[in-house]
N, C-alpha and C. Protein backbone atom coordinates (compact mmCIF):
# COMPACT_ATOMS: atom_id res chain seq x y z
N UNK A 1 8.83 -8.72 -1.02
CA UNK A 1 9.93 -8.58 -0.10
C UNK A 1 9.51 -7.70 1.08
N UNK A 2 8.72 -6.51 0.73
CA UNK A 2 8.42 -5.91 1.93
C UNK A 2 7.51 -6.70 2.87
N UNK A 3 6.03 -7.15 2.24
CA UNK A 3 5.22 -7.98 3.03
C UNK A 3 6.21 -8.81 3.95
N UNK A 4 6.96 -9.45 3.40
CA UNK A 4 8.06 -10.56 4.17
C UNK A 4 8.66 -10.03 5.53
N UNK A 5 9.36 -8.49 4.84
CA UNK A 5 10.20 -8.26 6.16
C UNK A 5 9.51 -8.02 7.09
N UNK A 6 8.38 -7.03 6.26
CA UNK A 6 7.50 -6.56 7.53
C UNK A 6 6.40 -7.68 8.66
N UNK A 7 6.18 -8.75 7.45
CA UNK A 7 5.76 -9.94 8.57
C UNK A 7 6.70 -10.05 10.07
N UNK A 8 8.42 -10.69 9.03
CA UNK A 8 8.96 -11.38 10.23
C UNK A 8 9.20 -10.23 11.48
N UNK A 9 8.92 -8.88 10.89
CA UNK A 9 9.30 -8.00 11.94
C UNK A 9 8.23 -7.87 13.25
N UNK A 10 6.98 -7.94 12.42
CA UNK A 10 6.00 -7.93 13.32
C UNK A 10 5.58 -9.25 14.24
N UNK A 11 5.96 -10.20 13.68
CA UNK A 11 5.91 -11.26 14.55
C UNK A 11 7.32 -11.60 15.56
N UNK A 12 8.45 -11.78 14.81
CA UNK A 12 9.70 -12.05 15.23
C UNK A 12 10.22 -10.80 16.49
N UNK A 13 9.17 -9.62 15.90
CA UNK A 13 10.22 -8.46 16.82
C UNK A 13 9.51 -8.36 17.88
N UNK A 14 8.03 -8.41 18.29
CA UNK A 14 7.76 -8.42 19.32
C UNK A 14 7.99 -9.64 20.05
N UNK A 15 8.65 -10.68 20.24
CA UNK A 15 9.09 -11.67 21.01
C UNK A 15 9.54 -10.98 22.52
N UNK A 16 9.18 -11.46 23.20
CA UNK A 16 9.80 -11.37 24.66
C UNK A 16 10.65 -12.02 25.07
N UNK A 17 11.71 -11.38 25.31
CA UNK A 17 12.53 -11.80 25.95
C UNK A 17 12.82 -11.64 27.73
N UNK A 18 13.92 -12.71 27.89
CA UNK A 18 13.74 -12.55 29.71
C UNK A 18 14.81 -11.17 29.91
N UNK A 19 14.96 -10.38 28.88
CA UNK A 19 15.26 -8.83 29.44
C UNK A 19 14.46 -7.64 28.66
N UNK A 20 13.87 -8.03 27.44
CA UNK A 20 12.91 -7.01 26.47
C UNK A 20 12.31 -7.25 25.81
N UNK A 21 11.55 -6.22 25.26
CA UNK A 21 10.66 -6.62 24.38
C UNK A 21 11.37 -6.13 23.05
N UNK A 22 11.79 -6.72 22.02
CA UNK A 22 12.19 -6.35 20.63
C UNK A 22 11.40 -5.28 20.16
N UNK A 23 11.31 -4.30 20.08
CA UNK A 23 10.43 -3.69 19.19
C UNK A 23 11.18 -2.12 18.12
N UNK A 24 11.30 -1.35 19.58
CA UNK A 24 12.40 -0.60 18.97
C UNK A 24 13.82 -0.52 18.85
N UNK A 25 14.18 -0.02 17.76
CA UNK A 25 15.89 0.46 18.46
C UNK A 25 16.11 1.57 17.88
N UNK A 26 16.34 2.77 18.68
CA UNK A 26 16.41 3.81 18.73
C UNK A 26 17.73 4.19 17.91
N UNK A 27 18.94 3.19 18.04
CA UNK A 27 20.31 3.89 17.41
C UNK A 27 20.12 3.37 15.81
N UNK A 28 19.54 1.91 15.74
CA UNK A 28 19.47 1.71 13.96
C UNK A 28 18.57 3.12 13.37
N UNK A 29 17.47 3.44 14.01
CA UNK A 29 16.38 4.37 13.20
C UNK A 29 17.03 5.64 13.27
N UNK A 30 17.90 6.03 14.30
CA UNK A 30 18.70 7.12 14.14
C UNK A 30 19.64 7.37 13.19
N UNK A 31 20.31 5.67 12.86
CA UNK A 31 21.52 5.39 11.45
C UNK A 31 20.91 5.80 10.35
N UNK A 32 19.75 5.22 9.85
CA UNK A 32 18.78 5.26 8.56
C UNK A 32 18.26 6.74 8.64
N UNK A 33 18.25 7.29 9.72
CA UNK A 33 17.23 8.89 9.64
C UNK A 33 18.55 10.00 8.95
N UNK A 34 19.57 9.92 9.75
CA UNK A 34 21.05 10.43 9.56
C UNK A 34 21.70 10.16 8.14
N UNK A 35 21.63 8.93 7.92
CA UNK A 35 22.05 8.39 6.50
C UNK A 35 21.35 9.03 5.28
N UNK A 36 20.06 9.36 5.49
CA UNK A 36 18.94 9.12 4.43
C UNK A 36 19.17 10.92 4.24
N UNK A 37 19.62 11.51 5.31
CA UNK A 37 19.94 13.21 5.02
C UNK A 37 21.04 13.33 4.57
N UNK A 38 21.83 12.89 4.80
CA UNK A 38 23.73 13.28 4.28
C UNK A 38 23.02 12.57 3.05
N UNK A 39 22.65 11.29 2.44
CA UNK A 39 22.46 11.02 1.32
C UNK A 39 21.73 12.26 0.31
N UNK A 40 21.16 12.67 0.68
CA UNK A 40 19.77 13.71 -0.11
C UNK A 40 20.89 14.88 -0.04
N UNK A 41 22.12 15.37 1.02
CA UNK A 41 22.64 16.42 0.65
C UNK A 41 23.62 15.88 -0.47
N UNK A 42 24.12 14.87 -0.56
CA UNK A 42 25.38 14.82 -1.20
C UNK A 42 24.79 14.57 -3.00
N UNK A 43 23.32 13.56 -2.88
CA UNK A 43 22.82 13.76 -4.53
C UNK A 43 22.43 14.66 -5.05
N UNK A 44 21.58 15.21 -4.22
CA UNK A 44 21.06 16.87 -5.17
C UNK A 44 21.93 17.87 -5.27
N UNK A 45 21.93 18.41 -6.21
CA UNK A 45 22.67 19.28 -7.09
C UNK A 45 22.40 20.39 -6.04
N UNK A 46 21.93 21.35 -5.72
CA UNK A 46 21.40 22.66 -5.35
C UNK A 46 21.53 22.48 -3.94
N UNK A 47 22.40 21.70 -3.12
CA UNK A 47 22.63 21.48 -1.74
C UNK A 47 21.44 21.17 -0.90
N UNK A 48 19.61 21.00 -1.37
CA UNK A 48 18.95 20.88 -0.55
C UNK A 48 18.13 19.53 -0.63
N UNK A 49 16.96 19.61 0.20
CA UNK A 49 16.53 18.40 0.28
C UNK A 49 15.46 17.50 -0.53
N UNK A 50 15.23 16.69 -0.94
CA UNK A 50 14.66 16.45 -1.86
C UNK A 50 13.45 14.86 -1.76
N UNK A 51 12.47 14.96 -1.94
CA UNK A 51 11.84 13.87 -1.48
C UNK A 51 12.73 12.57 -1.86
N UNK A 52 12.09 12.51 -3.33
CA UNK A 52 12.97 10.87 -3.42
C UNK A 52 14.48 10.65 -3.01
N UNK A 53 15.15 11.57 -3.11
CA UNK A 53 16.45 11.36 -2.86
C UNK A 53 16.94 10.93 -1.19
N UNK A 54 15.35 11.53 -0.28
CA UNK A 54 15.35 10.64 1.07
C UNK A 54 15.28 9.39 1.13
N UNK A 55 14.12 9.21 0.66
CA UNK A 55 13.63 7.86 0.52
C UNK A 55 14.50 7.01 -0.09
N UNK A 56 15.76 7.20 -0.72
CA UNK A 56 16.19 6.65 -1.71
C UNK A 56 17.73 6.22 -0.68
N UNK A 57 18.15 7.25 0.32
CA UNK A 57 18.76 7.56 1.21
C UNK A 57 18.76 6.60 2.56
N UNK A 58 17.16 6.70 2.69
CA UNK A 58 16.98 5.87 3.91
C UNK A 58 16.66 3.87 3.53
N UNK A 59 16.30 4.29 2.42
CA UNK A 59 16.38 2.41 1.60
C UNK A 59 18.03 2.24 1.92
N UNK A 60 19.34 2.86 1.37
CA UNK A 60 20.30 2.41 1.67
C UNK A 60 21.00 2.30 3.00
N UNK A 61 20.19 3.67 3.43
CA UNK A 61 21.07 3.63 4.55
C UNK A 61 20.48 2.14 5.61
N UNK A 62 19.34 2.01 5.15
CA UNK A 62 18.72 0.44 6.03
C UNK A 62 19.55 -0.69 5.70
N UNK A 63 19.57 -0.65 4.59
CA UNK A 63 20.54 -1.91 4.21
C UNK A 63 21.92 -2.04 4.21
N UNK A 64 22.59 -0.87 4.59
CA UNK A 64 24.15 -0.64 5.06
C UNK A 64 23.84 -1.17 6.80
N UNK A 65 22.65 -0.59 7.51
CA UNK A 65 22.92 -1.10 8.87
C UNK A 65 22.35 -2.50 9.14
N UNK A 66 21.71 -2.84 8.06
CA UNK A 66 21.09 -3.95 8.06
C UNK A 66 22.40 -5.06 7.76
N UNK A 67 23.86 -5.04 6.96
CA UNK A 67 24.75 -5.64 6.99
C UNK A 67 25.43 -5.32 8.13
N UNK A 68 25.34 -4.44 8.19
CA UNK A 68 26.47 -4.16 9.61
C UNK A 68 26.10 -5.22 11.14
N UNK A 69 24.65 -4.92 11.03
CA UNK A 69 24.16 -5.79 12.18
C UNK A 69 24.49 -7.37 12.08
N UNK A 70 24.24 -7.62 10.43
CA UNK A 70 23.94 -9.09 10.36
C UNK A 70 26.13 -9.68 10.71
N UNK A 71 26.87 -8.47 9.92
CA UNK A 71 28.46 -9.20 10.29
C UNK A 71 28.57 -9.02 11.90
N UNK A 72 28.11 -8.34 12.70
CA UNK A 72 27.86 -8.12 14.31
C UNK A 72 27.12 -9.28 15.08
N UNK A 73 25.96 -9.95 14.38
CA UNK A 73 25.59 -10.97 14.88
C UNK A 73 25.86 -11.96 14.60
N UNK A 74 26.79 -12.30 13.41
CA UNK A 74 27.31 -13.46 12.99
C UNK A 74 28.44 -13.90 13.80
N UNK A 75 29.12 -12.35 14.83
CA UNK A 75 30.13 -13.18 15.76
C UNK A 75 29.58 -13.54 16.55
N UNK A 76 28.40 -13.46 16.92
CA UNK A 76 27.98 -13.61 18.58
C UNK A 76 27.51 -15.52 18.33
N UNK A 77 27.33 -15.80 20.27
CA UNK A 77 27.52 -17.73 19.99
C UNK A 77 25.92 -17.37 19.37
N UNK A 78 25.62 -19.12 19.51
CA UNK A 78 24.36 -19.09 18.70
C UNK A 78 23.42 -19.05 19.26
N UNK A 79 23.23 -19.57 20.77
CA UNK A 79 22.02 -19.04 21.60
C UNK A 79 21.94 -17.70 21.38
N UNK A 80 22.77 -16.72 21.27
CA UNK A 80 22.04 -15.07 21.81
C UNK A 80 21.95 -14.82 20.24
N UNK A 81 21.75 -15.55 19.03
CA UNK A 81 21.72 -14.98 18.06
C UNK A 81 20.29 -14.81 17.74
N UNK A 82 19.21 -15.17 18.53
CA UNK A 82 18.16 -14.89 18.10
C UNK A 82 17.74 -13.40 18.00
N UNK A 83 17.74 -13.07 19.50
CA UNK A 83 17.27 -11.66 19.77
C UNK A 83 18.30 -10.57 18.55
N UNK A 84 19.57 -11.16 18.46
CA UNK A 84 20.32 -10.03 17.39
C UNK A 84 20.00 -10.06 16.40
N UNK A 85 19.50 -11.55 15.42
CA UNK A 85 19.14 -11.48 14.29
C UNK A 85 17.65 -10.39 14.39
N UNK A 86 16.69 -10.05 15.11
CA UNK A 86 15.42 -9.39 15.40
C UNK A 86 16.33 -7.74 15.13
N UNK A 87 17.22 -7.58 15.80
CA UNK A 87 17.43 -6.38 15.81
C UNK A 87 17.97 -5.75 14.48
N UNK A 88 18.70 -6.91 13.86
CA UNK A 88 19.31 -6.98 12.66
C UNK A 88 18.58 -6.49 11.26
N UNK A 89 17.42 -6.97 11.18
CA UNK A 89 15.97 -6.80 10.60
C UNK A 89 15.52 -5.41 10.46
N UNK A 90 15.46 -5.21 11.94
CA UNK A 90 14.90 -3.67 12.18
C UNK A 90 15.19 -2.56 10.72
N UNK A 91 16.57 -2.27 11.11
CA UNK A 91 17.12 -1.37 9.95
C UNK A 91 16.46 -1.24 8.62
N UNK A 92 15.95 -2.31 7.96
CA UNK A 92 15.84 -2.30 6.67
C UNK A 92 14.33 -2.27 7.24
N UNK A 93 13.49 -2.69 7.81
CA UNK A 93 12.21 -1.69 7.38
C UNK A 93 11.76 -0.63 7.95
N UNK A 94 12.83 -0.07 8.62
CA UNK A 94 12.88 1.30 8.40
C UNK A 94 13.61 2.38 7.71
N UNK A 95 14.34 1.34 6.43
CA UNK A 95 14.62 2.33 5.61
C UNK A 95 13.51 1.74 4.50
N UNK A 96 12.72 0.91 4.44
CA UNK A 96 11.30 0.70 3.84
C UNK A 96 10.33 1.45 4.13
N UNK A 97 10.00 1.78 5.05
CA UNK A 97 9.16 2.90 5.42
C UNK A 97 9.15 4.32 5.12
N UNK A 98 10.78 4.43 5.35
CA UNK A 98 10.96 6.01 4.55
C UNK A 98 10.91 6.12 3.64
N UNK A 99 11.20 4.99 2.60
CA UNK A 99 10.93 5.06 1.47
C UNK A 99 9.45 5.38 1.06
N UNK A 100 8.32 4.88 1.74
CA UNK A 100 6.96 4.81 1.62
C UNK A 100 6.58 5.97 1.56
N UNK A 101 6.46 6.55 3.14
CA UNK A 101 6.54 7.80 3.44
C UNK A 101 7.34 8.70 2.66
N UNK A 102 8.62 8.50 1.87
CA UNK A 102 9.26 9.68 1.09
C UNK A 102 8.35 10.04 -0.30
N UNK A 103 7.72 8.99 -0.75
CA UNK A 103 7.04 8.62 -2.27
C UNK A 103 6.03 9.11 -1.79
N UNK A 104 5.18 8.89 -0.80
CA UNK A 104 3.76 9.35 -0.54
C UNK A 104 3.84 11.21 -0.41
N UNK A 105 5.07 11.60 0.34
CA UNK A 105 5.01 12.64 0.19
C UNK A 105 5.46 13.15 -1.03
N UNK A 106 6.27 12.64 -1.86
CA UNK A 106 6.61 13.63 -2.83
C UNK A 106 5.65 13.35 -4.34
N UNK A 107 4.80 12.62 -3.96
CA UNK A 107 3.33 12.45 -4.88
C UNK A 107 2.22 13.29 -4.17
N UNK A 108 2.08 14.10 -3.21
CA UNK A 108 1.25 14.83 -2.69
C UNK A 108 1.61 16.36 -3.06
N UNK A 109 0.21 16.96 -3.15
CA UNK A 109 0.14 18.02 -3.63
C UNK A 109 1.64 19.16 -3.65
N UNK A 110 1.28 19.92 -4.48
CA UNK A 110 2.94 20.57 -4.20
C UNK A 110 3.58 20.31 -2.96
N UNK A 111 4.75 19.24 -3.66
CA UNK A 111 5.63 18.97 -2.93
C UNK A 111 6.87 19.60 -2.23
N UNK A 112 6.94 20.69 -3.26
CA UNK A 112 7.88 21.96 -2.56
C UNK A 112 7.67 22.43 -1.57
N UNK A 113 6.25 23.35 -1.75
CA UNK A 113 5.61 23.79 -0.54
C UNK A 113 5.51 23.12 0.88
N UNK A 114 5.44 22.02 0.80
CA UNK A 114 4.85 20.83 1.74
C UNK A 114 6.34 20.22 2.43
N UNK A 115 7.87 20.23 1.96
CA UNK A 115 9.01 20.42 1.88
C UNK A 115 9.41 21.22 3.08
N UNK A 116 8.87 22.76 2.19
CA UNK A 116 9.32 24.04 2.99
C UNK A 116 8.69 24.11 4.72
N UNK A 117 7.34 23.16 4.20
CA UNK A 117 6.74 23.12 5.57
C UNK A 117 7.93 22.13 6.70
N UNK A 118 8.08 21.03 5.81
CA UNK A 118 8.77 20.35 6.68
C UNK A 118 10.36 21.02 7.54
């Protein structure tokens, strides 16, 4: 599933369009970054932050904006649904990534320490 998304993302998202280039979107990665912290405060017990509980945070929070986009582009007509379905996508592999990045860090050497750094 990841290979998949991350294919159609890398092919599908850089498409050009006659106003952009698909690549980023700054407000989904901001939803999933935001999500993936209120998530990690509200599971851990001890009010702080916690690797997996990011990663675990930003997987949902991708796939909450990842529906949100897809009921948002399902109103739009069907010519402009291409470029929305691209944007639609986005969300969820970047709450795949945090997930990556959350596991890689909290399998690296003391993870507390490395935490505190963050």
């Amino acid at each position: 599933m990841t290979a998949g998304l991350l294919s159609f993302t890398w092919t599908e998202g850089f498409t050009v369009t006659h106003e952009n280039v698909v690549l980023v979107d700054p407000k989904s990665l901001f939803f999933v970054l935001l999500f993936a912290i209120i998530y990690s405060f509200m599971v851990d017990q001890d009010r702080s932050i916690h690797a997996r509980s990011i990663g675990l945070g930003a997987v949902y929070g991708g796939l909450l904006a990842f529906l949100i986009g897809v009921l948002l582009t399902l109103k739009l007509p069907v010519k402009e649904q291409a470029v929305a379905w691209n944007y639609a996508v986005l969300p969820l592999c970047y709450g795949i990534l945090g997930k990556v990045f959350a596991d890689a860090f909290a399998r690296a050497r003391e993870p507390d320490k490395q935490m505190k750094l963050f």
